[in-house]
Protein backbone atom coordinates (compact mmCIF):
# COMPACT_ATOMS: atom_id res chain seq x y z
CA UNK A 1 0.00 0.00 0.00
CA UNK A 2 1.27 3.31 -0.81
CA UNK A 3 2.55 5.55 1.75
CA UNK A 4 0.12 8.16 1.41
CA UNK A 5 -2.58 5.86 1.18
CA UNK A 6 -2.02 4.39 4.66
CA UNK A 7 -1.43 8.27 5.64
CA UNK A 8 -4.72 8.61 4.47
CA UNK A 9 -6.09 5.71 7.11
CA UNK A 10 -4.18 6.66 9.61
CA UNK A 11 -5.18 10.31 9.88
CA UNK A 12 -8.96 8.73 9.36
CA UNK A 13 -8.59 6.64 12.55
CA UNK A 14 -6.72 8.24 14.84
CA UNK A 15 -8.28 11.65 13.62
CA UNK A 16 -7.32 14.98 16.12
CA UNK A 17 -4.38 12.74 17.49
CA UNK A 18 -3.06 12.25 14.18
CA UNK A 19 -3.10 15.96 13.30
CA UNK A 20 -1.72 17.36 16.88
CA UNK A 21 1.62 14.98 16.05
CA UNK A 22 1.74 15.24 12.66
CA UNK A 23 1.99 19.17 13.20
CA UNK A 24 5.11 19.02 15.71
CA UNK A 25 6.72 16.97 12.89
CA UNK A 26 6.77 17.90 8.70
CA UNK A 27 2.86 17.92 8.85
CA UNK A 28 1.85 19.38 6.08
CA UNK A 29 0.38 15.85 4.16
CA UNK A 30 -0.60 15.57 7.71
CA UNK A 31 -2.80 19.16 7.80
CA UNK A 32 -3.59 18.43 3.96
CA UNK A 33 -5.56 15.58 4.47
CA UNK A 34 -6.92 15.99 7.48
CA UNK A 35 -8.53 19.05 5.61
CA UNK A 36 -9.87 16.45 3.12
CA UNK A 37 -11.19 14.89 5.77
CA UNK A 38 -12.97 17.65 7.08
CA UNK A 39 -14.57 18.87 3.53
CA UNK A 40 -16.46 15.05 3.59
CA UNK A 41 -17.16 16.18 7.40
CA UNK A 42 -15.51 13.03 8.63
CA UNK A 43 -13.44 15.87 10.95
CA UNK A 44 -13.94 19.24 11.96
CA UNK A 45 -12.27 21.87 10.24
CA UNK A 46 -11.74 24.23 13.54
CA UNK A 47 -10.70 21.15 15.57
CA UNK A 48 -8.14 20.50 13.07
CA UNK A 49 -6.74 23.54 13.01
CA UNK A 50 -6.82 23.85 17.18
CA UNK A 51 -5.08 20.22 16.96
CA UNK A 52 -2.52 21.71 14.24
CA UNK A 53 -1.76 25.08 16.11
CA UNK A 54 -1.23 23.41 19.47
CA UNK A 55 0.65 20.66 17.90
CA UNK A 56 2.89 22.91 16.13
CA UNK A 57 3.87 25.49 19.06
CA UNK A 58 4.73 22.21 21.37
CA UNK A 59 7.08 20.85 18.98
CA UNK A 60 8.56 24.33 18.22
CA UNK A 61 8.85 25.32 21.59
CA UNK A 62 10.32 21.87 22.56
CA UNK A 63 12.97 22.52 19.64
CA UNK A 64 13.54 26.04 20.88
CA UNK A 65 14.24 25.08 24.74
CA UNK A 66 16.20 22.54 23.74
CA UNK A 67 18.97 24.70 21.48
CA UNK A 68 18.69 27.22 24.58
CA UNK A 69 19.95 25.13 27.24
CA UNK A 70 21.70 21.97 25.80
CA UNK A 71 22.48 23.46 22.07
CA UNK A 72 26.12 24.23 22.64
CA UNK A 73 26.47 20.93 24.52
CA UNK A 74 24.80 18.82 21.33
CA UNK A 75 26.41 20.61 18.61
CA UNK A 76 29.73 19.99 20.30
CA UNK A 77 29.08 16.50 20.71
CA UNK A 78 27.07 15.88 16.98
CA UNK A 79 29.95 17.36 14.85
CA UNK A 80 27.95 16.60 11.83
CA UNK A 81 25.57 19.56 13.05
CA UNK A 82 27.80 22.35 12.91
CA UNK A 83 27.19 22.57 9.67
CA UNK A 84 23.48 22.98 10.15
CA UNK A 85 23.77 24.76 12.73
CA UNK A 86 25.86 27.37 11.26
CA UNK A 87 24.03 28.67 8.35
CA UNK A 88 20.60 28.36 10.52
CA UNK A 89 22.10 30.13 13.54
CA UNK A 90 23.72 32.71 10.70
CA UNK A 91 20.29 33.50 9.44
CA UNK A 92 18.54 33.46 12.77
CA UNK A 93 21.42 35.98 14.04
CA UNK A 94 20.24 38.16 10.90
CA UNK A 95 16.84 38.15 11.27
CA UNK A 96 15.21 36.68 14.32
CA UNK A 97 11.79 37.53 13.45
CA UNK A 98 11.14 36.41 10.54
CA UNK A 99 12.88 33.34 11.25
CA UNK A 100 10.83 32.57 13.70
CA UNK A 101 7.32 33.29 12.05
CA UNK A 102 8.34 31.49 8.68
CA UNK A 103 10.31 28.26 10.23
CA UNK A 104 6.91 26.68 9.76
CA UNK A 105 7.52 26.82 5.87
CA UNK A 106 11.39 25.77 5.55
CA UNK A 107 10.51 21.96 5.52
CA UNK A 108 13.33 20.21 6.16
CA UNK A 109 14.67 23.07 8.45
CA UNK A 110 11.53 22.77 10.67
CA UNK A 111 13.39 21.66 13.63
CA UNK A 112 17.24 23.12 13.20
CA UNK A 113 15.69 26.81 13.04
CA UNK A 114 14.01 26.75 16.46
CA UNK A 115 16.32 24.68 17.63
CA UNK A 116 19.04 27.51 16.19
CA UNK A 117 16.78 30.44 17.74
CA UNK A 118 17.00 28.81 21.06
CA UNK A 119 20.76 28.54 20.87
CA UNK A 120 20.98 32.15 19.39
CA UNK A 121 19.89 33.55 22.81
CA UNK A 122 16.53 35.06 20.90
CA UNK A 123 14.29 35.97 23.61
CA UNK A 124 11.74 33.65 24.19
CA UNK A 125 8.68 36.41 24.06
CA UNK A 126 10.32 37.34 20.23
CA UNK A 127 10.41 33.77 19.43
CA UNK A 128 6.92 33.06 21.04
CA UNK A 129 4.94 35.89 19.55
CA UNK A 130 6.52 35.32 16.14
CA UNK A 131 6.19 31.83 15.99
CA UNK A 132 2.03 32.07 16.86
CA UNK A 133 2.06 34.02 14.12
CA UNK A 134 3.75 32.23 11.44
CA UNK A 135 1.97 28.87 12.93
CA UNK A 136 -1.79 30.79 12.33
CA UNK A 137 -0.15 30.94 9.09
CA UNK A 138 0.96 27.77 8.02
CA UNK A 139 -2.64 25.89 9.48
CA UNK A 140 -4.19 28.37 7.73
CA UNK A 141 -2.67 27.59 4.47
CA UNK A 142 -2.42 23.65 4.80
CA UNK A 143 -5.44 22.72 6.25
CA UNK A 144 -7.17 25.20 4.06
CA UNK A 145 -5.60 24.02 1.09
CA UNK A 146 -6.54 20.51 2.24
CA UNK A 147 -10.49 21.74 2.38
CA UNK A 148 -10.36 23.41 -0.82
CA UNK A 149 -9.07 20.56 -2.52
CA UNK A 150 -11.45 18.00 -1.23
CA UNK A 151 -14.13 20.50 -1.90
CA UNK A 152 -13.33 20.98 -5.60
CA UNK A 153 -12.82 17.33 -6.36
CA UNK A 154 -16.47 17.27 -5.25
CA UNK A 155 -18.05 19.57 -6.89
CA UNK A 156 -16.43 17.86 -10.30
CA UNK A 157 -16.87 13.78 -9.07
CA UNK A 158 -18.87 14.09 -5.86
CA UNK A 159 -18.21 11.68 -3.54
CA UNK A 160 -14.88 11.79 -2.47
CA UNK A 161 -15.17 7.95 -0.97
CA UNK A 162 -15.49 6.66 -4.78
CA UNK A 163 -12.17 8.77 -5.19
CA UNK A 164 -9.97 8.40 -2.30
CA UNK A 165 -6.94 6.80 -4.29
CA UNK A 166 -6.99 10.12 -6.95
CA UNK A 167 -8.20 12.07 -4.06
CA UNK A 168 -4.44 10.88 -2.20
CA UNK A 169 -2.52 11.34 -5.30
CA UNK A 170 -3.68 15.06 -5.65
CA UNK A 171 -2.91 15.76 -1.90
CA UNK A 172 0.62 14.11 -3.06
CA UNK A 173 0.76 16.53 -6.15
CA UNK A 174 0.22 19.56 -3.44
CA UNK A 175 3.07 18.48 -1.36
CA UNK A 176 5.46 17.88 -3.97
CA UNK A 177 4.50 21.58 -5.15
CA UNK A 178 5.12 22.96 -1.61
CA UNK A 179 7.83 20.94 -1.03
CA UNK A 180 9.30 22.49 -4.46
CA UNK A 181 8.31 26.17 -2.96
CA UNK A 182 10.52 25.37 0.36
CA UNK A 183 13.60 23.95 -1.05
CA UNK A 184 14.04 27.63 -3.01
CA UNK A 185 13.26 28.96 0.62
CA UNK A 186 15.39 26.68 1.72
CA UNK A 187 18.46 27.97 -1.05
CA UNK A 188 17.37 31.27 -0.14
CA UNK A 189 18.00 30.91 3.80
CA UNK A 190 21.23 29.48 2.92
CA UNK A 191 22.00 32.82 0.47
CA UNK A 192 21.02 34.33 3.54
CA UNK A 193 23.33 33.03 5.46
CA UNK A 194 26.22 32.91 3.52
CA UNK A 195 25.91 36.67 2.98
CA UNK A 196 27.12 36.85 6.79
């Protein structure tokens, strides 16, 4: 069975569970989905994105407390992430806020930059009130996205349930496309950082 496919029955089983840990990973299949779900009101939209938001904040938080008070300690002992660490904590150093509110959207950075900003000695009400924001955000956009799409392969087939393998391979389609659009954020941090 393809992986997205049994993403597809997990997030259907284990529903608002699903979605709060999916978030404080790379959730957005996670968040697109579970908006799929919610267009065929098998979840609820607003309890999705509660699930998402609180999801997301623990596992950035987590991150961030971590790189302030055993970064230095890791990093020495991990050598292979002083690399990371040093064109994240470059950027972060640049530009603390906007790190913080758009971390959601580096995928594959999602736990180095908070992890970074911690380290970085950002304070934590900076990193805090910028990361709420950029979390409304990215819920916003994922499990939006996720509605929308489940809502438009309705109105052209109707039932999603005859469609659910297409259905899976157009949520797939979005997260290669996002996935496309944070690898050139992704170049760009490290621009960013290099610059320094």
């Amino acid at each position: 069975m393809p992986f997205a496919q049994e993403l597809f029955i997990f997030i259907s089983t284990y529903g608002y569970i699903a979605v709060f840990f999916g978030a404080m990973l790379e959730g957005e299949s996670i968040l697109l989905i579970a908006g799929l779900l919610a267009q065929q009101e098998h979840l609820s939209l607003p309890l999705i994105l509660v699930c998402a938001f609180l999801g997301t904040l623990t596992g950035d938080t987590g991150w961030f407390l971590a790189g302030r008070y055993g970064g230095e300690r890791l990093v020495r002992r991990f050598v292979f992430l002083q690399k990371w660490m040093k064109v994240s904590t470059n950027a972060v150093q640049k530009r603390p806020r906007l790190m913080s509110a758009l971390m959601r959207f580096m995928y594959g950075f999602r736990s180095i930059v908070p992890f970074s900003i911690g380290m970085a000695k950002v304070p934590a009400r900076t990193f805090i009130f910028w990361n709420l924001l950029g979390a409304s955000l990215w819920i916003t956009v994922f499990g939006g996205a996720g509605y929308l799409i489940g809502e438009t392969f309705s109105q052209f087939f109707g039932s999603i349930r005859r469609f659910e393998l297409l259905l899976v391979v157009a949520a797939i389609l979005a997260f290669a496309v996002i996935k496309t659009a944070t690898d050139i954020s992704r170049k760009a941090l490290s621009t960013v950082a290099e610059e320094k």
